[in-house]
PDB file of N, CA and C in Angstrom:
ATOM      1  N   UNK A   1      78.324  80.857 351.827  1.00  0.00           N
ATOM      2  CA  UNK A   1      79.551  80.619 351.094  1.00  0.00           C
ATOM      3  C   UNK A   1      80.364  81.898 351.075  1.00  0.00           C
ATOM      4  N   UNK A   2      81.619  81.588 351.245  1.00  0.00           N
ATOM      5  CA  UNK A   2      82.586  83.335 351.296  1.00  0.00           C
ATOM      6  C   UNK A   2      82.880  82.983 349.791  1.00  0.00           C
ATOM      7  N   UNK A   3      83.067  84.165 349.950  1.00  0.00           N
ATOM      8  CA  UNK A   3      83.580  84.556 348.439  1.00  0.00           C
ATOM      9  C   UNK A   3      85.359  84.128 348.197  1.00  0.00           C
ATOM     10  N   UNK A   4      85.819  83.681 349.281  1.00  0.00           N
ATOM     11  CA  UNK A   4      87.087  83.454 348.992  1.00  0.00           C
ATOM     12  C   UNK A   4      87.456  81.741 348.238  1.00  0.00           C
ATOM     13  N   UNK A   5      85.798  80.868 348.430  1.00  0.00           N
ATOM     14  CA  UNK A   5      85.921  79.637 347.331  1.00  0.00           C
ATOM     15  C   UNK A   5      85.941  79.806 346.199  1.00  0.00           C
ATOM     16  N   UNK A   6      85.324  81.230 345.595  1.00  0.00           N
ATOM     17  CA  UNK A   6      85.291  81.430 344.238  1.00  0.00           C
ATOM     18  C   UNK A   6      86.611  81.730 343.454  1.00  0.00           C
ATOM     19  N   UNK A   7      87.854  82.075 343.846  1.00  0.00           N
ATOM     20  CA  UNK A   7      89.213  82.327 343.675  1.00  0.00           C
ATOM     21  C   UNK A   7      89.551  81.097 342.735  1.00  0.00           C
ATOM     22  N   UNK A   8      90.622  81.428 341.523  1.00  0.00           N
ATOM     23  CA  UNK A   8      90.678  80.166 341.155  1.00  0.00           C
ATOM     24  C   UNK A   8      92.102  79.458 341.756  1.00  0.00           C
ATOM     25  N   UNK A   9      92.025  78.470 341.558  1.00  0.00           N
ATOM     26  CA  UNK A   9      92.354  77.568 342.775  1.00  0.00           C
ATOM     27  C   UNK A   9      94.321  77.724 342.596  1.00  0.00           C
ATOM     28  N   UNK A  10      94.572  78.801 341.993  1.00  0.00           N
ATOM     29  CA  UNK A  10      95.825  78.626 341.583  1.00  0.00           C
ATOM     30  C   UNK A  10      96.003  80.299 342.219  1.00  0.00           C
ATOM     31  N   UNK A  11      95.277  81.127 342.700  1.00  0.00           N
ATOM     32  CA  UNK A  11      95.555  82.315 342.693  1.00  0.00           C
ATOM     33  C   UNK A  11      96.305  82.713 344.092  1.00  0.00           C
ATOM     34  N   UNK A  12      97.352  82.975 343.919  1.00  0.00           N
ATOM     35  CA  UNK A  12      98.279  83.737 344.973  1.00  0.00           C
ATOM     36  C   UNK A  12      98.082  85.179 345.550  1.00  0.00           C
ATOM     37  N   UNK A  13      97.899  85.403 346.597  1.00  0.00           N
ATOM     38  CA  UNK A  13      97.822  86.652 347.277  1.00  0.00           C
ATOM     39  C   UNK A  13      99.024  87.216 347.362  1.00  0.00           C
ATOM     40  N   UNK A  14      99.424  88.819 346.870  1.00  0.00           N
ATOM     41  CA  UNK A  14     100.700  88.896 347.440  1.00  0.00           C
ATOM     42  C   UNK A  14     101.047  88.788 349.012  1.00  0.00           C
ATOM     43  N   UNK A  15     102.032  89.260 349.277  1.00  0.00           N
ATOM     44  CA  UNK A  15     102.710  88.987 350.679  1.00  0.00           C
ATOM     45  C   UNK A  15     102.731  90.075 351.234  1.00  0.00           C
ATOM     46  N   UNK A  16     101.820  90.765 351.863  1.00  0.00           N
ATOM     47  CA  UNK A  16     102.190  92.378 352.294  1.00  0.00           C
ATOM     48  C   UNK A  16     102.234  92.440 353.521  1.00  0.00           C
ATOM     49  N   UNK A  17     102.847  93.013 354.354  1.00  0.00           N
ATOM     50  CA  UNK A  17     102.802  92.680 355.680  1.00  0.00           C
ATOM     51  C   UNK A  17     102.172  93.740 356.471  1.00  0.00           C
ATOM     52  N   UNK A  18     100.769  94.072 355.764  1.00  0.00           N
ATOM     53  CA  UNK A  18      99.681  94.831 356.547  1.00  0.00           C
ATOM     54  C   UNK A  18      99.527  94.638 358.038  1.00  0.00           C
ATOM     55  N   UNK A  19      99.452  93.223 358.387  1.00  0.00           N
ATOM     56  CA  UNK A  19      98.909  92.847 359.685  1.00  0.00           C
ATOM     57  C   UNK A  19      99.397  93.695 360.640  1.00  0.00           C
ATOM     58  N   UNK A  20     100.893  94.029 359.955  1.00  0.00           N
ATOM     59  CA  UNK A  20     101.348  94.951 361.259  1.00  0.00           C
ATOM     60  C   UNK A  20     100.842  96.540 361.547  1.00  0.00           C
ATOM     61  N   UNK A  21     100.269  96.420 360.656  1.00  0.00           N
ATOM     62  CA  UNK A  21      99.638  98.314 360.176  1.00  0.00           C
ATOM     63  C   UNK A  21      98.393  98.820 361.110  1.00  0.00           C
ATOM     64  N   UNK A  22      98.335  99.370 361.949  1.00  0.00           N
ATOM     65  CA  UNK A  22      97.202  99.434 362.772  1.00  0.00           C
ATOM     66  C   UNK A  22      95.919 100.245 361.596  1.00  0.00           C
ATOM     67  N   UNK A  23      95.027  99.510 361.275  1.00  0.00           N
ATOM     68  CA  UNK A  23      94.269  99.882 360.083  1.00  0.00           C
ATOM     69  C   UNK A  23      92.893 100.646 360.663  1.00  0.00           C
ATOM     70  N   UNK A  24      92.475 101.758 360.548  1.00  0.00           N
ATOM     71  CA  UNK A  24      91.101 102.591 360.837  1.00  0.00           C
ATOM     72  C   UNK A  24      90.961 102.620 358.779  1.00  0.00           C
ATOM     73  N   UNK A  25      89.242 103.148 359.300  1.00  0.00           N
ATOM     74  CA  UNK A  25      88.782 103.217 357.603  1.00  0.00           C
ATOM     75  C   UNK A  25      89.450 104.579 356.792  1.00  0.00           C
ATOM     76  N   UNK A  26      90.180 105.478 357.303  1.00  0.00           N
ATOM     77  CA  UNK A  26      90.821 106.621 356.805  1.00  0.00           C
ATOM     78  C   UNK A  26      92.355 106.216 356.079  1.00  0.00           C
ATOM     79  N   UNK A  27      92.712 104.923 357.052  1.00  0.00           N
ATOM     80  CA  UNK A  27      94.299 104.445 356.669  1.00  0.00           C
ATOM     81  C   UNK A  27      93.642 103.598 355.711  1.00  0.00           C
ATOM     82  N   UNK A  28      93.051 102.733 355.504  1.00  0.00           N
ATOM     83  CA  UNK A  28      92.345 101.105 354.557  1.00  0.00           C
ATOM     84  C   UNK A  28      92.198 102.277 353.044  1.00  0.00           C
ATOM     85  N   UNK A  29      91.198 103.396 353.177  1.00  0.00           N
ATOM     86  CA  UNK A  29      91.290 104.131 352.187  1.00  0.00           C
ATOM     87  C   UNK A  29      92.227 104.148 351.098  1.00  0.00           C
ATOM     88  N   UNK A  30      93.517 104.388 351.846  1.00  0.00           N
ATOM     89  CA  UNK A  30      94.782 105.183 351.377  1.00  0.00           C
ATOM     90  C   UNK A  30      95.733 103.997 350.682  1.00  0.00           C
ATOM     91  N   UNK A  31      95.214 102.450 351.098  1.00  0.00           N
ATOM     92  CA  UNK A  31      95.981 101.531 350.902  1.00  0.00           C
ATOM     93  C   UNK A  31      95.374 101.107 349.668  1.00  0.00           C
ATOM     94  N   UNK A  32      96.568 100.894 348.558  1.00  0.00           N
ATOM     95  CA  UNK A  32      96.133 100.049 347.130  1.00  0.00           C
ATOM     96  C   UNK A  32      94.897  99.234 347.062  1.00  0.00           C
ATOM     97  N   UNK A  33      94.551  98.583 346.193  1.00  0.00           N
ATOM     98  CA  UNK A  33      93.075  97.896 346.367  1.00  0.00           C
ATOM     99  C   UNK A  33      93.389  96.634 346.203  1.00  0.00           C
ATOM    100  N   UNK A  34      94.698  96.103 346.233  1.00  0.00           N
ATOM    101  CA  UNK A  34      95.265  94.579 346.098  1.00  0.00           C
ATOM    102  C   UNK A  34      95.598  94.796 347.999  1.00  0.00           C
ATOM    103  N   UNK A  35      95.864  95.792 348.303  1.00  0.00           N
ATOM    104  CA  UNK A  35      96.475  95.892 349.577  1.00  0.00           C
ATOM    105  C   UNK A  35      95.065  95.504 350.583  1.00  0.00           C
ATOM    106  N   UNK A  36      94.255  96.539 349.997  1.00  0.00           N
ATOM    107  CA  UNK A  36      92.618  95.992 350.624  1.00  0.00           C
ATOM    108  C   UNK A  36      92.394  94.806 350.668  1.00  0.00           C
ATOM    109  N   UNK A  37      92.220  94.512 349.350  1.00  0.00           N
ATOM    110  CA  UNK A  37      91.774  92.928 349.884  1.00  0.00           C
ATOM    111  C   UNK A  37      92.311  92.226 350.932  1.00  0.00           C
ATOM    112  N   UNK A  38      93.589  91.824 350.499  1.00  0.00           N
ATOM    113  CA  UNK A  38      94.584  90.967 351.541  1.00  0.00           C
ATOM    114  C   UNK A  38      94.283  91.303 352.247  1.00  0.00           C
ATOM    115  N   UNK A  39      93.854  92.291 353.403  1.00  0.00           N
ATOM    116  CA  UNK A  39      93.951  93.108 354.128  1.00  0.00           C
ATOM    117  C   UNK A  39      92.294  92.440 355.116  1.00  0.00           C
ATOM    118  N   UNK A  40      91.226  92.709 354.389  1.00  0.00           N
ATOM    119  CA  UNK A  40      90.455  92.387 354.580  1.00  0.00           C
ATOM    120  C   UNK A  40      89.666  90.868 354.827  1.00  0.00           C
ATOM    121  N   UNK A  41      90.793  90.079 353.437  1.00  0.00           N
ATOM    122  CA  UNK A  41      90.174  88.623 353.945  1.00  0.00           C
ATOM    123  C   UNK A  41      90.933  88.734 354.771  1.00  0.00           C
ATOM    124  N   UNK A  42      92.125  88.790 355.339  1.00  0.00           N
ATOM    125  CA  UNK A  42      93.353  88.467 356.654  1.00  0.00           C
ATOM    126  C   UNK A  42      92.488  89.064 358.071  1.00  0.00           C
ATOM    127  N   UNK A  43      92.023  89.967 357.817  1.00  0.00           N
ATOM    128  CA  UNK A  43      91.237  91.055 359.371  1.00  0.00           C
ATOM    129  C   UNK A  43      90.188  90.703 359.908  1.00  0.00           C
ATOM    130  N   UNK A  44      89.255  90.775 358.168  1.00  0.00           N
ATOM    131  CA  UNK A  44      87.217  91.574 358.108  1.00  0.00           C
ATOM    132  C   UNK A  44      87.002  90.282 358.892  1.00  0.00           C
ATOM    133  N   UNK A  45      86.200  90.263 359.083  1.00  0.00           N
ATOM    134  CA  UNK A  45      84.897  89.183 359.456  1.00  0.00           C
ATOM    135  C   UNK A  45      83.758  89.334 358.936  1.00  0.00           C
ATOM    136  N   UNK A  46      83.710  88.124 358.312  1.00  0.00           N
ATOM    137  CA  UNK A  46      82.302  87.869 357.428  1.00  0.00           C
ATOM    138  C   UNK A  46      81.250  87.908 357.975  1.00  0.00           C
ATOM    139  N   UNK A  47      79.985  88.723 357.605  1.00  0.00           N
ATOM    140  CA  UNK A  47      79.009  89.287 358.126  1.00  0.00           C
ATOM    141  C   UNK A  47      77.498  88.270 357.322  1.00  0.00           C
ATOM    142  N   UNK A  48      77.738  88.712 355.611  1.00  0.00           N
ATOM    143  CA  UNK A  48      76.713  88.435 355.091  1.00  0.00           C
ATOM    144  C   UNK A  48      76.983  88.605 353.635  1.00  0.00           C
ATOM    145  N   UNK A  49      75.809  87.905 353.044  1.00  0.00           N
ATOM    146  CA  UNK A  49      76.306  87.558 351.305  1.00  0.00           C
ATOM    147  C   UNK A  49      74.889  88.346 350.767  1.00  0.00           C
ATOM    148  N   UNK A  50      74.661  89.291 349.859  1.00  0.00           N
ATOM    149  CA  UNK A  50      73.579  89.401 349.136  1.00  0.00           C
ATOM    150  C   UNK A  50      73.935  89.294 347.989  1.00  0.00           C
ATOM    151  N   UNK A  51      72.744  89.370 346.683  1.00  0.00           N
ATOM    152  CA  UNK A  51      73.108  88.677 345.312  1.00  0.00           C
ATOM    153  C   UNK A  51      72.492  89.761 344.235  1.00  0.00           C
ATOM    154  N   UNK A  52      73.489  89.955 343.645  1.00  0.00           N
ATOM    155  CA  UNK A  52      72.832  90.633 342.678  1.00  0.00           C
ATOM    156  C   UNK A  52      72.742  90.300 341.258  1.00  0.00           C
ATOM    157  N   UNK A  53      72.197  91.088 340.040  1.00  0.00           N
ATOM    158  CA  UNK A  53      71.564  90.392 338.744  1.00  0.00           C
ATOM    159  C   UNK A  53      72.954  89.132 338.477  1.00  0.00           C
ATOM    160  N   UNK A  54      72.509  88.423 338.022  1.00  0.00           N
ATOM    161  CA  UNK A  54      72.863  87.291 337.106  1.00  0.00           C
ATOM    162  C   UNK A  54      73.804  86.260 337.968  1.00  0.00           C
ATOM    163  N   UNK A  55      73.074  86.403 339.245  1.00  0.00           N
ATOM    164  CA  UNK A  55      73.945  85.477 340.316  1.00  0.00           C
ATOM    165  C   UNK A  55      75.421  85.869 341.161  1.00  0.00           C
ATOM    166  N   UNK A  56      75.426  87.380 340.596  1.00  0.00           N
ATOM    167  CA  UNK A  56      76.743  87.352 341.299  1.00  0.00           C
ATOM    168  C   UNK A  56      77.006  88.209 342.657  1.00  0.00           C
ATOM    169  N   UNK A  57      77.673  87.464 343.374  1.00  0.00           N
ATOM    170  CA  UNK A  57      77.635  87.626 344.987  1.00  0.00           C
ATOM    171  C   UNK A  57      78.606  89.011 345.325  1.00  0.00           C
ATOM    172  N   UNK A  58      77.725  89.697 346.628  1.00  0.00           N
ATOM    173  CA  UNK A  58      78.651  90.348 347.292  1.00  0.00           C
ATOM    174  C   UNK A  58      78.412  89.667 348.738  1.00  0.00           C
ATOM    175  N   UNK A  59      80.089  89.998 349.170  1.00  0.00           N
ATOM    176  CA  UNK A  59      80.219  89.476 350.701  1.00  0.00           C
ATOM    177  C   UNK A  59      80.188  90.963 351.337  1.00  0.00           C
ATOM    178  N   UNK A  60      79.982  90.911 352.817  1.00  0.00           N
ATOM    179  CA  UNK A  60      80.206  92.070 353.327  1.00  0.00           C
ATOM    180  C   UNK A  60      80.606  91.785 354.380  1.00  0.00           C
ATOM    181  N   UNK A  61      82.124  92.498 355.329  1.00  0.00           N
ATOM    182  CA  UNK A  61      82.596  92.297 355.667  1.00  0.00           C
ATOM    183  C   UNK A  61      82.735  93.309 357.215  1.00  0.00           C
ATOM    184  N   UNK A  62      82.955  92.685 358.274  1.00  0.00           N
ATOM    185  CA  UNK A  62      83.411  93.811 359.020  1.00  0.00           C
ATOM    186  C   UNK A  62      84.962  94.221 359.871  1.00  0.00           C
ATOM    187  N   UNK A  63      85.194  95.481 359.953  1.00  0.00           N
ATOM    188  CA  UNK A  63      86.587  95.770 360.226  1.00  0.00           C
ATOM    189  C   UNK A  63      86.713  96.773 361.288  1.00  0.00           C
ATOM    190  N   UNK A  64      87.284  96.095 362.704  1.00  0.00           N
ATOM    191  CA  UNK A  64      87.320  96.635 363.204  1.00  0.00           C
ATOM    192  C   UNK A  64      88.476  97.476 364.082  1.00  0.00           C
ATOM    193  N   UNK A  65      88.320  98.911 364.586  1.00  0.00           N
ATOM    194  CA  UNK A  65      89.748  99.305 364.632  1.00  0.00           C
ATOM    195  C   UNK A  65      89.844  99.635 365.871  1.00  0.00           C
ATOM    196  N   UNK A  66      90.427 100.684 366.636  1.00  0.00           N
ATOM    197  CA  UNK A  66      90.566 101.017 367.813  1.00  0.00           C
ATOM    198  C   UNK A  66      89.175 101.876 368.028  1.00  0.00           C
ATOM    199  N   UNK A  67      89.321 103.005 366.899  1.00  0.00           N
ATOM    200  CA  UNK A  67      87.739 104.071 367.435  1.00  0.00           C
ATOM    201  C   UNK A  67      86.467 103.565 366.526  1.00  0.00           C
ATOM    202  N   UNK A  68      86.275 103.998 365.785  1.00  0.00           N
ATOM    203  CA  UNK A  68      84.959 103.266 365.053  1.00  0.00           C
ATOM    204  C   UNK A  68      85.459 102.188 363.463  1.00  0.00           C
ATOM    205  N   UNK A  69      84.276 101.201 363.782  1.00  0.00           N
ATOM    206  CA  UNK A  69      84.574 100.202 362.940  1.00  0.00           C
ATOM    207  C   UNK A  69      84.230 100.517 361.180  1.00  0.00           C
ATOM    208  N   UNK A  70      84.358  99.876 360.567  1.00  0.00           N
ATOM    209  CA  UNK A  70      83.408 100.457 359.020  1.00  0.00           C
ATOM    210  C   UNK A  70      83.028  98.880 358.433  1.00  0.00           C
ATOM    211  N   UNK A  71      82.790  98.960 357.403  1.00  0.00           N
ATOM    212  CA  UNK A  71      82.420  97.548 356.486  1.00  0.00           C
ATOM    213  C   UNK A  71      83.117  97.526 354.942  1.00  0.00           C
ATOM    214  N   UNK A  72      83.403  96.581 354.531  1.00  0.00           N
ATOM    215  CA  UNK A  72      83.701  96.248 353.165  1.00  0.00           C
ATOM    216  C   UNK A  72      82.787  95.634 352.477  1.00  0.00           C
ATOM    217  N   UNK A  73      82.804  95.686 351.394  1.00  0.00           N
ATOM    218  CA  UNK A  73      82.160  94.880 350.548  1.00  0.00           C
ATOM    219  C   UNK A  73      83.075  94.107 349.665  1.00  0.00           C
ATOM    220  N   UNK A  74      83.070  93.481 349.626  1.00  0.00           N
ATOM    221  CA  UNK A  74      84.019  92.302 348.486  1.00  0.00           C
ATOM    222  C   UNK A  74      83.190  91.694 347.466  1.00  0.00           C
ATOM    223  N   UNK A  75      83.719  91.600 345.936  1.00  0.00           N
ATOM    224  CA  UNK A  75      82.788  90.891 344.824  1.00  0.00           C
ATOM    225  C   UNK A  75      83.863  90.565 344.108  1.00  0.00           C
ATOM    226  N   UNK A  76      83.820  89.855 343.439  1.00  0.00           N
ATOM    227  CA  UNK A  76      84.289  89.204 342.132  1.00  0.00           C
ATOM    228  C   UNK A  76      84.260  89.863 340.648  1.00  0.00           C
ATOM    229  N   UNK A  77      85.510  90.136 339.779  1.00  0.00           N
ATOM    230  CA  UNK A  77      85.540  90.666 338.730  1.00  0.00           C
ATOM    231  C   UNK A  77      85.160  89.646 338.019  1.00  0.00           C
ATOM    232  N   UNK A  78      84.456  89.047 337.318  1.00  0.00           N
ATOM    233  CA  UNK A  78      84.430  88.196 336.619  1.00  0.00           C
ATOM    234  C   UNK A  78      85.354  88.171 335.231  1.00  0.00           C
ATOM    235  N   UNK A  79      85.318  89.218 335.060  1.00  0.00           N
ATOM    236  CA  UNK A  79      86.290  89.131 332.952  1.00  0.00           C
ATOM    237  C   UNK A  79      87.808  88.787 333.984  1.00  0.00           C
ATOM    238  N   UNK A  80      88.120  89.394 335.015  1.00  0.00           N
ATOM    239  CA  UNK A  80      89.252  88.700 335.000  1.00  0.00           C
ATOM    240  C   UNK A  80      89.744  86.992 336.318  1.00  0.00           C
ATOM    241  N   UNK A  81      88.401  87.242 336.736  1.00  0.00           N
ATOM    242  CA  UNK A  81      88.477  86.399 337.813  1.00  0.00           C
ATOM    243  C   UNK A  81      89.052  86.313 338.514  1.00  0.00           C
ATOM    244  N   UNK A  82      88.467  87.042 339.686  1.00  0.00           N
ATOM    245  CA  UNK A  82      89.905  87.587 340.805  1.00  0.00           C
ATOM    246  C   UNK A  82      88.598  88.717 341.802  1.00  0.00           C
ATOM    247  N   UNK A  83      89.105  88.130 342.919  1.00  0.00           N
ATOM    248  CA  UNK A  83      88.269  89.236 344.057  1.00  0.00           C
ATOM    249  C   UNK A  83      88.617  90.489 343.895  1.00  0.00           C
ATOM    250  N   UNK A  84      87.604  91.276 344.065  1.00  0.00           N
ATOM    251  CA  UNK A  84      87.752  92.925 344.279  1.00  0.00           C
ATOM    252  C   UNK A  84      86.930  93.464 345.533  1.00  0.00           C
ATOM    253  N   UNK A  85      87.817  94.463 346.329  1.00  0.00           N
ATOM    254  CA  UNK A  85      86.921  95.425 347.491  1.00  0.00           C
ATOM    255  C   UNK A  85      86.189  96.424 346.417  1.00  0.00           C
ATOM    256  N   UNK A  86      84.969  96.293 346.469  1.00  0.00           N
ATOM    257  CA  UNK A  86      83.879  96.994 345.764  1.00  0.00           C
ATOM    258  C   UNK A  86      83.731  98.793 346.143  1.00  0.00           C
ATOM    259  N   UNK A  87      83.507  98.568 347.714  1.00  0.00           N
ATOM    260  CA  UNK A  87      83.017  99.629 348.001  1.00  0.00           C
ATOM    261  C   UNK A  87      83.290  99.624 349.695  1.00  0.00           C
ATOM    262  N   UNK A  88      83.837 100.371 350.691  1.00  0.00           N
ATOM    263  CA  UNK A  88      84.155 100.532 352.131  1.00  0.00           C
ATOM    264  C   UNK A  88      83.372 101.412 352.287  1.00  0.00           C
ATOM    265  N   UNK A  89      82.785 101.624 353.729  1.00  0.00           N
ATOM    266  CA  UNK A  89      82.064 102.653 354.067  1.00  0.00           C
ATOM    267  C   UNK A  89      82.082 102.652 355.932  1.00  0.00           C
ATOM    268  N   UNK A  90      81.589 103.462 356.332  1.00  0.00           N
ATOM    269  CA  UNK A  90      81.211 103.872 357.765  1.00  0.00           C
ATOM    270  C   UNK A  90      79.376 104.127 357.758  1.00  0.00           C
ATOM    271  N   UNK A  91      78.947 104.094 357.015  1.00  0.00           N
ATOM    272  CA  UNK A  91      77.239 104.784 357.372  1.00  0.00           C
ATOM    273  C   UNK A  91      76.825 103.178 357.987  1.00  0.00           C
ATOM    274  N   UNK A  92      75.852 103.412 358.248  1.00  0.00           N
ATOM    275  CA  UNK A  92      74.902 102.122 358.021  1.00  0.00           C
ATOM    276  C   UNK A  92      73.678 101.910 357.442  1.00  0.00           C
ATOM    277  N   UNK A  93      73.734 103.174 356.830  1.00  0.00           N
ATOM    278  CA  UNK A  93      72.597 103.273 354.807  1.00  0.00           C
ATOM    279  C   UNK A  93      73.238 101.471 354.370  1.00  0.00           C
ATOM    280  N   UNK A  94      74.284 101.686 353.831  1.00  0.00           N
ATOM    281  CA  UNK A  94      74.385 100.091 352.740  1.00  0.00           C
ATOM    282  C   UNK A  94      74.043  99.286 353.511  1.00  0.00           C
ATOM    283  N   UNK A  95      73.854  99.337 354.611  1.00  0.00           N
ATOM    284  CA  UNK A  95      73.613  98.141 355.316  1.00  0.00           C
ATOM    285  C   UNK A  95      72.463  97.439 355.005  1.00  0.00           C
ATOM    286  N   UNK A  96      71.488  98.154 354.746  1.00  0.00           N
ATOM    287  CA  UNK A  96      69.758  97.930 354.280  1.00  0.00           C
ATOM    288  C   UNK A  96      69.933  96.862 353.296  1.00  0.00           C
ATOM    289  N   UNK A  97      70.705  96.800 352.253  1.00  0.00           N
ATOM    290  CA  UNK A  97      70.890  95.989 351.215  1.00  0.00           C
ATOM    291  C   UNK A  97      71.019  94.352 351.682  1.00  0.00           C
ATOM    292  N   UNK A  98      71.186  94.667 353.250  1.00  0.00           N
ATOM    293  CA  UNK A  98      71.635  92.954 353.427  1.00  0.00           C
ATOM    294  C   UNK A  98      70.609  92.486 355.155  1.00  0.00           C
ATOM    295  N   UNK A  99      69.457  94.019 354.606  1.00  0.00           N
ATOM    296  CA  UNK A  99      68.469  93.085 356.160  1.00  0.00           C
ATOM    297  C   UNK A  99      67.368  92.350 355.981  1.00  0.00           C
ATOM    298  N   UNK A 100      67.360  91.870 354.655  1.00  0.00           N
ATOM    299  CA  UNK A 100      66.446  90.833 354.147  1.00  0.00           C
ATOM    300  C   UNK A 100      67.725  89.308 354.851  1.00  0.00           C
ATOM    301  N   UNK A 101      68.695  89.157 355.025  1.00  0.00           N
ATOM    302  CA  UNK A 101      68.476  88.097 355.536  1.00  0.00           C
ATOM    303  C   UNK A 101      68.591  88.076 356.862  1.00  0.00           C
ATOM    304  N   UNK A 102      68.070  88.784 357.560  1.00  0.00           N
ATOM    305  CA  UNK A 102      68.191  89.332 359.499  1.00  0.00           C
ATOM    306  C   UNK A 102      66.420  89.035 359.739  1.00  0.00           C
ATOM    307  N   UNK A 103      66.811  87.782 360.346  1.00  0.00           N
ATOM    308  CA  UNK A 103      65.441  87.812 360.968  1.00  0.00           C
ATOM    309  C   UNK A 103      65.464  88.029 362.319  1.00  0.00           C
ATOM    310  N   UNK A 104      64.471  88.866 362.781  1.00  0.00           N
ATOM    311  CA  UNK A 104      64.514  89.116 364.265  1.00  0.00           C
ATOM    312  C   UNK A 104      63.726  88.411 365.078  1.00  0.00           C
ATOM    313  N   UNK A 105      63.643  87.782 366.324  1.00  0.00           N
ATOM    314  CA  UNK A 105      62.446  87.046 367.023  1.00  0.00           C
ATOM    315  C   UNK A 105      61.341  87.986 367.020  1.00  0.00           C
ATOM    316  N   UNK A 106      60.369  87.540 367.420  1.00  0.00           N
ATOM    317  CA  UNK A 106      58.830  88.688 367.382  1.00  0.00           C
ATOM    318  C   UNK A 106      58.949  88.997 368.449  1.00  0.00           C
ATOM    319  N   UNK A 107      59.701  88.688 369.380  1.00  0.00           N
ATOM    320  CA  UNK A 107      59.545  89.696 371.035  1.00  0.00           C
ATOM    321  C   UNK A 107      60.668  91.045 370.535  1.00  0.00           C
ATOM    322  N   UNK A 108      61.597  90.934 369.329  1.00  0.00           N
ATOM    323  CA  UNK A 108      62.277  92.010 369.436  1.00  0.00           C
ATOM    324  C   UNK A 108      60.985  93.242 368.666  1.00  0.00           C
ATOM    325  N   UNK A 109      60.815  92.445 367.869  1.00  0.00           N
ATOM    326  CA  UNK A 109      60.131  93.926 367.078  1.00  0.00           C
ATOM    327  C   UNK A 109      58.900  94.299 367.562  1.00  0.00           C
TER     328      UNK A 109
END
């Protein structure tokens, strides 16, 4: 499930016209965090969902640019109900958080 069903069903994205913005993770940085999002559901590609205490989901996202790619994370504010970019990165440390659902065939490992 993306996290973009959880939105309530009345919620408007503004209108920013990112798409045209050639975006690396140094420019995404620099951009507002309403700008992120849009930005990200319009671009990322959905990767994977892990869950944390009391049921509530992160998506993680990927974004890719001309030289190296990075990841988002997207979650839900709940007190106000409304998506938030959590956390962007380049490592692939956070990544660990989401290789419980990566199963590999037994000829890979």
């Amino acid at each position: 499930m993306h996290i973009t069903r959880r939105f309530p069903i009345n919620y408007q994205f503004p209108l920013y016209k990112v798409q045209f913005i050639p975006v690396n993770f140094y420019v995404f940085r620099l951009l507002s965090p309403v700008v992120q999002l849009y930005w990200v559901l319009q671009h990322g590609t959905f990767l994977a969902q892990r869950w944390e205490a009391d049921d509530e989901g992160v998506n993680l996202y990927h974004c890719a640019d001309e030289g190296r790619s990075f990841f988002v994370e997207v979650g839900v504010d709940y007190g106000q109900e409304q998506p938030v970019v959590l956390r962007s990165f380049v490592s692939s440390v956070p990544l660990e958080d989401y290789s419980h659902g990566v199963h590999l065939p037994e000829e890979w490992t």
